[in-house]
N, C-alpha and C. Protein backbone atom coordinates (compact mmCIF):
# COMPACT_ATOMS: atom_id res chain seq x y z
N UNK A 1 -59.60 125.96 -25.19
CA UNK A 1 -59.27 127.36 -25.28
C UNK A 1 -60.24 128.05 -26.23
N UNK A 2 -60.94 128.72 -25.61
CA UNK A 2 -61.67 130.13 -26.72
C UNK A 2 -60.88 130.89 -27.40
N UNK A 3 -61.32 131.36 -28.69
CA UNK A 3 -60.42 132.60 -29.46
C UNK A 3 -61.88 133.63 -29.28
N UNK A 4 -61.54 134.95 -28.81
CA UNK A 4 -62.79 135.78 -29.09
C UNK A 4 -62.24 136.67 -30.11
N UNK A 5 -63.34 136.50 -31.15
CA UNK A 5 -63.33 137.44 -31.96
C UNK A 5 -63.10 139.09 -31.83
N UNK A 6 -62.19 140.12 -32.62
CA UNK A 6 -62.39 141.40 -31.69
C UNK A 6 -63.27 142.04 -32.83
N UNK A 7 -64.07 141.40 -33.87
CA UNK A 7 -64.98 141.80 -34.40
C UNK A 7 -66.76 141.84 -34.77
N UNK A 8 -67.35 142.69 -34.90
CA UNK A 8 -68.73 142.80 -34.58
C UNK A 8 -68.83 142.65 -35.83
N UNK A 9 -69.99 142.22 -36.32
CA UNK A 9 -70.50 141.82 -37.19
C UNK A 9 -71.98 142.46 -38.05
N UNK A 10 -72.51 142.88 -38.90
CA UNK A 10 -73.83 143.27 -39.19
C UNK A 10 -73.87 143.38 -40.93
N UNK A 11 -75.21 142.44 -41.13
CA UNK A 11 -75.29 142.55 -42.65
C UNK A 11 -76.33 143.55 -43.07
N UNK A 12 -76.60 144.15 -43.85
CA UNK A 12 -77.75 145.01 -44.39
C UNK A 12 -77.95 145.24 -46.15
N UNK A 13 -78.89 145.86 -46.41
CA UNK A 13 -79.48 145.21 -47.31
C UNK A 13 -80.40 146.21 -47.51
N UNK A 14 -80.48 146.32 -49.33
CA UNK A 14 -81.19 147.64 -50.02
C UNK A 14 -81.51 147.27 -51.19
N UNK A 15 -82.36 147.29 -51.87
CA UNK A 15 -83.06 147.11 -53.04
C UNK A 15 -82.19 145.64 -53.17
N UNK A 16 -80.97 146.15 -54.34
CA UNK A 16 -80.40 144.61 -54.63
C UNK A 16 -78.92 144.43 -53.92
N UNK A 17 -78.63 145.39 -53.08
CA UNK A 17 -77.40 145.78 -52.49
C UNK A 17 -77.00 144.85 -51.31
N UNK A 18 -75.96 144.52 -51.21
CA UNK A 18 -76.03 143.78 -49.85
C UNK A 18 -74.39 143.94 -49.22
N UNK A 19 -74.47 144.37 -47.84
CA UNK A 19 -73.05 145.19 -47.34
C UNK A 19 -72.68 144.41 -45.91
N UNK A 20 -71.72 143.71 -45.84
CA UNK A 20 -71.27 143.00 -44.86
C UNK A 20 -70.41 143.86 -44.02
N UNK A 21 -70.78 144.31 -42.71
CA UNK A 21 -69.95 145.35 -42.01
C UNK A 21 -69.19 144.79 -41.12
N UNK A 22 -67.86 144.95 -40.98
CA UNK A 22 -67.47 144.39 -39.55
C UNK A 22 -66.63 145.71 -38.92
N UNK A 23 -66.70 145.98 -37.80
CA UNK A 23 -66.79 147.09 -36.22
C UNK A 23 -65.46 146.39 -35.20
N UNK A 24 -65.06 147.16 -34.95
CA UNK A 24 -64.13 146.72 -33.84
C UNK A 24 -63.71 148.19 -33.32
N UNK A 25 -62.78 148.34 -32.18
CA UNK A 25 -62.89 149.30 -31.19
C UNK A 25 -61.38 149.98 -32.28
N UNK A 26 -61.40 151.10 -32.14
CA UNK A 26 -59.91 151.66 -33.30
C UNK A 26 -60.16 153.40 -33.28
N UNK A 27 -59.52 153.83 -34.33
CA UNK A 27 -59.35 154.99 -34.61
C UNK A 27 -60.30 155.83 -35.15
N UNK A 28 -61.85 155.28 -35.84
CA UNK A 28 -62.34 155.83 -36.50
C UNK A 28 -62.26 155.90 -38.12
N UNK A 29 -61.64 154.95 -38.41
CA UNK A 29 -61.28 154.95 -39.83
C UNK A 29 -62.74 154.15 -40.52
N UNK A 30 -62.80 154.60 -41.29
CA UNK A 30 -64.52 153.89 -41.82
C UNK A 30 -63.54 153.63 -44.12
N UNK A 31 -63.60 152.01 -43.89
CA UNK A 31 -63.26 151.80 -45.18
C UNK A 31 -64.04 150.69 -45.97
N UNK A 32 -64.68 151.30 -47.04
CA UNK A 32 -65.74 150.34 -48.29
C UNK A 32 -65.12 149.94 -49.47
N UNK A 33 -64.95 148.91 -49.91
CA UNK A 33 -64.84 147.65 -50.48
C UNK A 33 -62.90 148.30 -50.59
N UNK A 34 -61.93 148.42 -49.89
CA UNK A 34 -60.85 148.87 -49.72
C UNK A 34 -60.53 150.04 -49.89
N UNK A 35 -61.53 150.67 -50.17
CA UNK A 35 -60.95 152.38 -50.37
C UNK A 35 -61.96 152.95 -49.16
N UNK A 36 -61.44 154.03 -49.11
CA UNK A 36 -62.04 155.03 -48.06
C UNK A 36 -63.29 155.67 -48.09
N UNK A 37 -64.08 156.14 -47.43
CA UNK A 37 -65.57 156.10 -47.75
C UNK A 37 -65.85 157.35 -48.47
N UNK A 38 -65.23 158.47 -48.72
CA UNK A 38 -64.88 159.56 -49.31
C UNK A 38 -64.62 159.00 -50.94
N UNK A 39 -63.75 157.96 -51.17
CA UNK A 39 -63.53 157.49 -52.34
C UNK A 39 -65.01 156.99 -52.91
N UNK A 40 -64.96 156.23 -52.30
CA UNK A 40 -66.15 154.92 -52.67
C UNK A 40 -67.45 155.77 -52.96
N UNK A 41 -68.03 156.65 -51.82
CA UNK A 41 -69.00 157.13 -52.02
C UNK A 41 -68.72 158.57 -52.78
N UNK A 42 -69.28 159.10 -53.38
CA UNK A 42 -68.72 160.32 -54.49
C UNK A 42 -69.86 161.46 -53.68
N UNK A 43 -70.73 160.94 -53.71
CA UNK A 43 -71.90 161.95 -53.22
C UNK A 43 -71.66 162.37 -52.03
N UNK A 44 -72.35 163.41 -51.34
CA UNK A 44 -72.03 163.93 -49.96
C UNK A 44 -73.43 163.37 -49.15
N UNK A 45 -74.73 163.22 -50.34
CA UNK A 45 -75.92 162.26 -49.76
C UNK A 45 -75.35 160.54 -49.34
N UNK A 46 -75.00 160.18 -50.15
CA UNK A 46 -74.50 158.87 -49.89
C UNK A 46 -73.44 158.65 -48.84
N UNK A 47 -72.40 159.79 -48.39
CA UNK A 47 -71.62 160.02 -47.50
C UNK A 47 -72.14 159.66 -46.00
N UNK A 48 -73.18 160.63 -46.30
CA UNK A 48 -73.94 161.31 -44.75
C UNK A 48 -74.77 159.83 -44.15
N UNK A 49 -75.38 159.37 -45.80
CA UNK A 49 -76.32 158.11 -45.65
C UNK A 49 -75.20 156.94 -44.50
N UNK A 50 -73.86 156.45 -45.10
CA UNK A 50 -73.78 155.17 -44.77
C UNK A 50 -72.89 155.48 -43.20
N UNK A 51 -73.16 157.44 -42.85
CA UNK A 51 -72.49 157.55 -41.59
C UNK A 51 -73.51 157.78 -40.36
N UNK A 52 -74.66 157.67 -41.35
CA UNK A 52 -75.52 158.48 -39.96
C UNK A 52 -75.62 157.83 -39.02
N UNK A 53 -76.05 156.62 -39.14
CA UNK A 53 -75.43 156.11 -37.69
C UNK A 53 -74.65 156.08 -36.61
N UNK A 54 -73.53 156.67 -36.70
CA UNK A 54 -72.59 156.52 -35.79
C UNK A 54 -72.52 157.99 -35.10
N UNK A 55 -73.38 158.96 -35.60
CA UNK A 55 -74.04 160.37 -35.12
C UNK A 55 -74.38 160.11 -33.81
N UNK A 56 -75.00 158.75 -33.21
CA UNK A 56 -75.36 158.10 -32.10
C UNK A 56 -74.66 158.02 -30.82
N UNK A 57 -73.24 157.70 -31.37
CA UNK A 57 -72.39 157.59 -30.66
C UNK A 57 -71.82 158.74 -29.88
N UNK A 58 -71.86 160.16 -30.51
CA UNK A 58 -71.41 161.39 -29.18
C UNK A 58 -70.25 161.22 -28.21
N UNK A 59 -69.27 161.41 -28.98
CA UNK A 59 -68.35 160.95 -27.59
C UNK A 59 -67.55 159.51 -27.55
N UNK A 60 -68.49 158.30 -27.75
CA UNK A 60 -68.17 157.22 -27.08
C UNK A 60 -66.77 156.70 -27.88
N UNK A 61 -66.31 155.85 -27.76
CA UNK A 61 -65.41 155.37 -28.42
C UNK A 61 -65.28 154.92 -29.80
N UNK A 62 -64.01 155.37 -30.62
CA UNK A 62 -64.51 155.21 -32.04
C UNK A 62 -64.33 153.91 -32.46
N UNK A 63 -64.90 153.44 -33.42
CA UNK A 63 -64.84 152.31 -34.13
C UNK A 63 -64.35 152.33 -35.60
N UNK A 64 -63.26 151.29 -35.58
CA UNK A 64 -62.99 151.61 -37.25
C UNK A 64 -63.85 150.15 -37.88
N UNK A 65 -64.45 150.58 -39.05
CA UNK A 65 -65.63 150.01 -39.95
C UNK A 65 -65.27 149.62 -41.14
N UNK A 66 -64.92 147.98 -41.52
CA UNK A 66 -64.65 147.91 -42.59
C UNK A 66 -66.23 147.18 -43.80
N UNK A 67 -66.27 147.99 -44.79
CA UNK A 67 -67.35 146.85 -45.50
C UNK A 67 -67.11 146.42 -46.52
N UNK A 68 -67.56 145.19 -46.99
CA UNK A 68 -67.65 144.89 -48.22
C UNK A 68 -69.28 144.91 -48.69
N UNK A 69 -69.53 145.78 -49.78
CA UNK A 69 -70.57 145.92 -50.49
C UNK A 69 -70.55 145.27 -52.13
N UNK A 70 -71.67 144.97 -52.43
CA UNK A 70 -71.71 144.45 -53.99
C UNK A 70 -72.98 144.58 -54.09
N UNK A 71 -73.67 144.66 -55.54
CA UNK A 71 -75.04 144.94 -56.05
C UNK A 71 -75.03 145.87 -55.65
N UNK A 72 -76.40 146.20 -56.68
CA UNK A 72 -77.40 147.50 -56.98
C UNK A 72 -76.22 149.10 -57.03
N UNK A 73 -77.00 150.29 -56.90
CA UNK A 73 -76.24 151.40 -57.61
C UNK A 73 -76.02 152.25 -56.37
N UNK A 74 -75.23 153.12 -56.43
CA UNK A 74 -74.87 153.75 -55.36
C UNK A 74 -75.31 154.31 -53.95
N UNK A 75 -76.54 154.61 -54.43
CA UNK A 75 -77.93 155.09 -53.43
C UNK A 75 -78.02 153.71 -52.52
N UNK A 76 -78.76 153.07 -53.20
CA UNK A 76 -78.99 151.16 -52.77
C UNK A 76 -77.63 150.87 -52.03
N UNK A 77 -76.45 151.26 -52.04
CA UNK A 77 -74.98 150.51 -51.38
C UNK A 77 -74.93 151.65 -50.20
N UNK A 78 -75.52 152.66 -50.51
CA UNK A 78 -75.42 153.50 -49.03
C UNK A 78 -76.33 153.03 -47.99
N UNK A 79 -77.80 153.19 -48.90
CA UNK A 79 -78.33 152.44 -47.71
C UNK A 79 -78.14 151.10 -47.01
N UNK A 80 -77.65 149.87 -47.92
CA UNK A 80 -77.15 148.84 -47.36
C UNK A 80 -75.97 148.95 -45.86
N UNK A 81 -74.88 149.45 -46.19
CA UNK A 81 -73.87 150.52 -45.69
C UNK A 81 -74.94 150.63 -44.21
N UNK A 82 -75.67 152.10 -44.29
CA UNK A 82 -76.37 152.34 -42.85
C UNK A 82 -77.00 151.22 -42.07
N UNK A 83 -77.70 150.14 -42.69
CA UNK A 83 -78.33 149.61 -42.60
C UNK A 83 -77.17 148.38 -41.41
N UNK A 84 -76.36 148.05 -42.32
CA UNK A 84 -75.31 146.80 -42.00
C UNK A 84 -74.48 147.83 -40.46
N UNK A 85 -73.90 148.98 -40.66
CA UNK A 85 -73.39 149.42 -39.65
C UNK A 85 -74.26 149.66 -37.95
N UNK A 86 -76.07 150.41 -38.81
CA UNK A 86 -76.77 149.89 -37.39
C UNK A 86 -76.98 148.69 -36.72
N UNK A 87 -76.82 147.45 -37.83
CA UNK A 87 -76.68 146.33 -36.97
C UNK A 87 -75.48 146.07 -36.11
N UNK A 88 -74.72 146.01 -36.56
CA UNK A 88 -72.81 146.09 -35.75
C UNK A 88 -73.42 146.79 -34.97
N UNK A 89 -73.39 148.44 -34.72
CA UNK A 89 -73.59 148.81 -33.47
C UNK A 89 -74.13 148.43 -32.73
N UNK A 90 -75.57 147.58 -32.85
CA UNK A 90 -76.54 147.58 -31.96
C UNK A 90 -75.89 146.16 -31.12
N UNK A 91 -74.83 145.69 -31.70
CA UNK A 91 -74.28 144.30 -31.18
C UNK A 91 -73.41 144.52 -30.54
N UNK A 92 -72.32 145.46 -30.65
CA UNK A 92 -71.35 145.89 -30.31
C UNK A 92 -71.72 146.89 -28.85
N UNK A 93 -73.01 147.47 -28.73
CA UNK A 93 -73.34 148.59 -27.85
C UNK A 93 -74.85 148.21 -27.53
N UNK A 94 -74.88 147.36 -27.12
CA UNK A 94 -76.70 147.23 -26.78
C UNK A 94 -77.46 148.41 -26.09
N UNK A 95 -76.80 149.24 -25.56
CA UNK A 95 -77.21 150.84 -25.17
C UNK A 95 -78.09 151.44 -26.21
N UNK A 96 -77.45 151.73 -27.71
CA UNK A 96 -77.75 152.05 -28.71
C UNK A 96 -78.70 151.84 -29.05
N UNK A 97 -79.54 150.49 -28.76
CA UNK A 97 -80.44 150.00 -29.18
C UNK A 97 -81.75 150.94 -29.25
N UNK A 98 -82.03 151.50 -28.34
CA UNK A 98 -83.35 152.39 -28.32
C UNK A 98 -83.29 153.90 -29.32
N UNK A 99 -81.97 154.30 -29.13
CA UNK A 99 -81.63 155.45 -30.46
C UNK A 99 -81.68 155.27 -31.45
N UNK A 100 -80.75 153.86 -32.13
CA UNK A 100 -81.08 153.50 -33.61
C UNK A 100 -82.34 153.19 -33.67
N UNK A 101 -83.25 152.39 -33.16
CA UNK A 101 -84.65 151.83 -32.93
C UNK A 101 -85.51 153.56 -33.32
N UNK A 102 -85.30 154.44 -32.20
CA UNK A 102 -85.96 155.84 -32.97
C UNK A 102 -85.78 156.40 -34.21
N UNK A 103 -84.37 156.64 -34.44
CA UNK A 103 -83.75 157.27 -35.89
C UNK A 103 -84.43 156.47 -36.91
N UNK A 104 -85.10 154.92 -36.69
CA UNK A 104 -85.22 154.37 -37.92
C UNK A 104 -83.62 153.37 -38.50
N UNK A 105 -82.96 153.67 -38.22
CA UNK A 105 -81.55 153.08 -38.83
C UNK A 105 -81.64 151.66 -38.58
N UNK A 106 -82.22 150.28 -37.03
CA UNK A 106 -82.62 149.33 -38.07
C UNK A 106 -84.11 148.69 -38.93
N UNK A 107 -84.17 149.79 -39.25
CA UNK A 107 -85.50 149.27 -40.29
C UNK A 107 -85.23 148.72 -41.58
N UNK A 108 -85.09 147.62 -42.03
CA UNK A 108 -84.78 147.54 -43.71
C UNK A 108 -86.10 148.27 -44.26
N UNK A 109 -85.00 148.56 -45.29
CA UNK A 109 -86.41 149.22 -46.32
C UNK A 109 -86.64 148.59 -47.26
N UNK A 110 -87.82 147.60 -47.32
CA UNK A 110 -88.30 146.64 -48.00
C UNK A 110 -88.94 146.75 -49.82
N UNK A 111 -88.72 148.11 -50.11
CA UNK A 111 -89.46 148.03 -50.96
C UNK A 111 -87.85 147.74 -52.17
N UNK A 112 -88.87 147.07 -53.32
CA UNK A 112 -87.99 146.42 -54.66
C UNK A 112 -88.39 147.38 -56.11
N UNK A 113 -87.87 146.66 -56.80
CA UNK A 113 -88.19 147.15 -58.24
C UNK A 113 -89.32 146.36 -58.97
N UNK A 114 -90.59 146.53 -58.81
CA UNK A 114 -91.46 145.53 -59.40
C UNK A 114 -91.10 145.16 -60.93
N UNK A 115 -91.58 143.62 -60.94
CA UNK A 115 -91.36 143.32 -61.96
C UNK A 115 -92.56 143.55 -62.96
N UNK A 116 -91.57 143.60 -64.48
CA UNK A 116 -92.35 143.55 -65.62
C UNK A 116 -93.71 142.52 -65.99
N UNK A 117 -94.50 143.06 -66.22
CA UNK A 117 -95.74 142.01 -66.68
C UNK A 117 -95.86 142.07 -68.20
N UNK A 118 -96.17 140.49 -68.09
CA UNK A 118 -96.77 140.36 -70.02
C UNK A 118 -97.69 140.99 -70.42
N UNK A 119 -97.52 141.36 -71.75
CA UNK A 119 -98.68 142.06 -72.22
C UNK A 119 -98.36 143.89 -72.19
N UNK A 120 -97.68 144.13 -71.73
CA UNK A 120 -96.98 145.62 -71.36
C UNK A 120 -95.73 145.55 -71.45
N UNK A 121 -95.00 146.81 -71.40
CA UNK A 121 -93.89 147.55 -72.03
C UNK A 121 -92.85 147.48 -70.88
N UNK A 122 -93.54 147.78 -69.54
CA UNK A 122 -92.61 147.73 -68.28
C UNK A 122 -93.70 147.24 -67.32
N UNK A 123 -93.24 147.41 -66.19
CA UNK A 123 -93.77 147.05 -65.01
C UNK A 123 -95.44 147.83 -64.88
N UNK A 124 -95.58 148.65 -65.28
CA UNK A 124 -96.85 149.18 -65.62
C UNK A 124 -97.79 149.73 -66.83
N UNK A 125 -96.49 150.39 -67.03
CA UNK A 125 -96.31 150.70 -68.50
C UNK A 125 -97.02 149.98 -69.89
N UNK A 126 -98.49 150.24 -70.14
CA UNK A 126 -99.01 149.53 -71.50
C UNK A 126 -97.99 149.99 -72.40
N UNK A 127 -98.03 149.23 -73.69
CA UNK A 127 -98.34 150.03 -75.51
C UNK A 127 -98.85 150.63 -75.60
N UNK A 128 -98.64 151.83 -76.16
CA UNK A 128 -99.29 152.54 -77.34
C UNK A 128 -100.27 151.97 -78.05
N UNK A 129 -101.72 152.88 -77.14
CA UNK A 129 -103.20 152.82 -77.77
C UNK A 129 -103.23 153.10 -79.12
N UNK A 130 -103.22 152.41 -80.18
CA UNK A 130 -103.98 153.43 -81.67
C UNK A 130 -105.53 152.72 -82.46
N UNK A 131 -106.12 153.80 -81.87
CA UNK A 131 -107.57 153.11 -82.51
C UNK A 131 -107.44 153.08 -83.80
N UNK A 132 -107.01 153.57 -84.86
CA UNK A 132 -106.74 153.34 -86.13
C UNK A 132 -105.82 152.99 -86.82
């Protein structure tokens, strides 16, 4: 006997952020690390960030979205967030695939926080020159 899962799956990933999404067919309810995405996210940038994806959808049937996020700072957990939900969709709706693919939504965005080097103050950042 098979059990099928009635959940979609997608991880994503931002600076140090990392957001495990799972999608299933429902009401539309979208909830991050147990609170509501209105809670969780404070900003209306970070709002828009971990929904734009589902802008895609027009119509189709809603999905309620649960994630668990941890690491990095709020910005970094939204984009994780978009990132993890365009994957679910694109699994859940292989249609999608060529829209998110345009919007950019699954692209990780690869860039980090370079690290500090010896001999300097920060990551680029010398000491303070004093010729005398």
């Amino acid at each position: 006997m098979t059990v099928t899962n009635p959940f979609t799956w997608g991880l994503g990933r931002r600076k140090t952020s990392v957001a495990r999404v799972r999608l299933k067919s429902g009401s539309g309810t979208f909830v991050v690390n147990g609170k509501a995405l209105e809670e969780f996210f404070t900003t209306i940038r970070d709002r828009q960030r971990a929904r734009a994806p589902l802008a895609l959808l027009e119509g189709a049937e809603p999905y309620d979205i649960f994630v668990k996020v941890h690491g990095g700072g709020p910005h970094g957990q939204a984009g994780a967030v978009q990132l993890g939900v365009a994957r679910a969709l694109k699994e859940a709706n292989p249609s999608l695939f060529e829209g998110l693919r345009e919007e950019g939504f699954l692209t990780r965005d690869s860039r980090m926080k370079e690290r500090k080097k010896p001999g300097r103050r920060g990551a680029r950042r010398g000491f303070q020159f004093s010729k005398r």
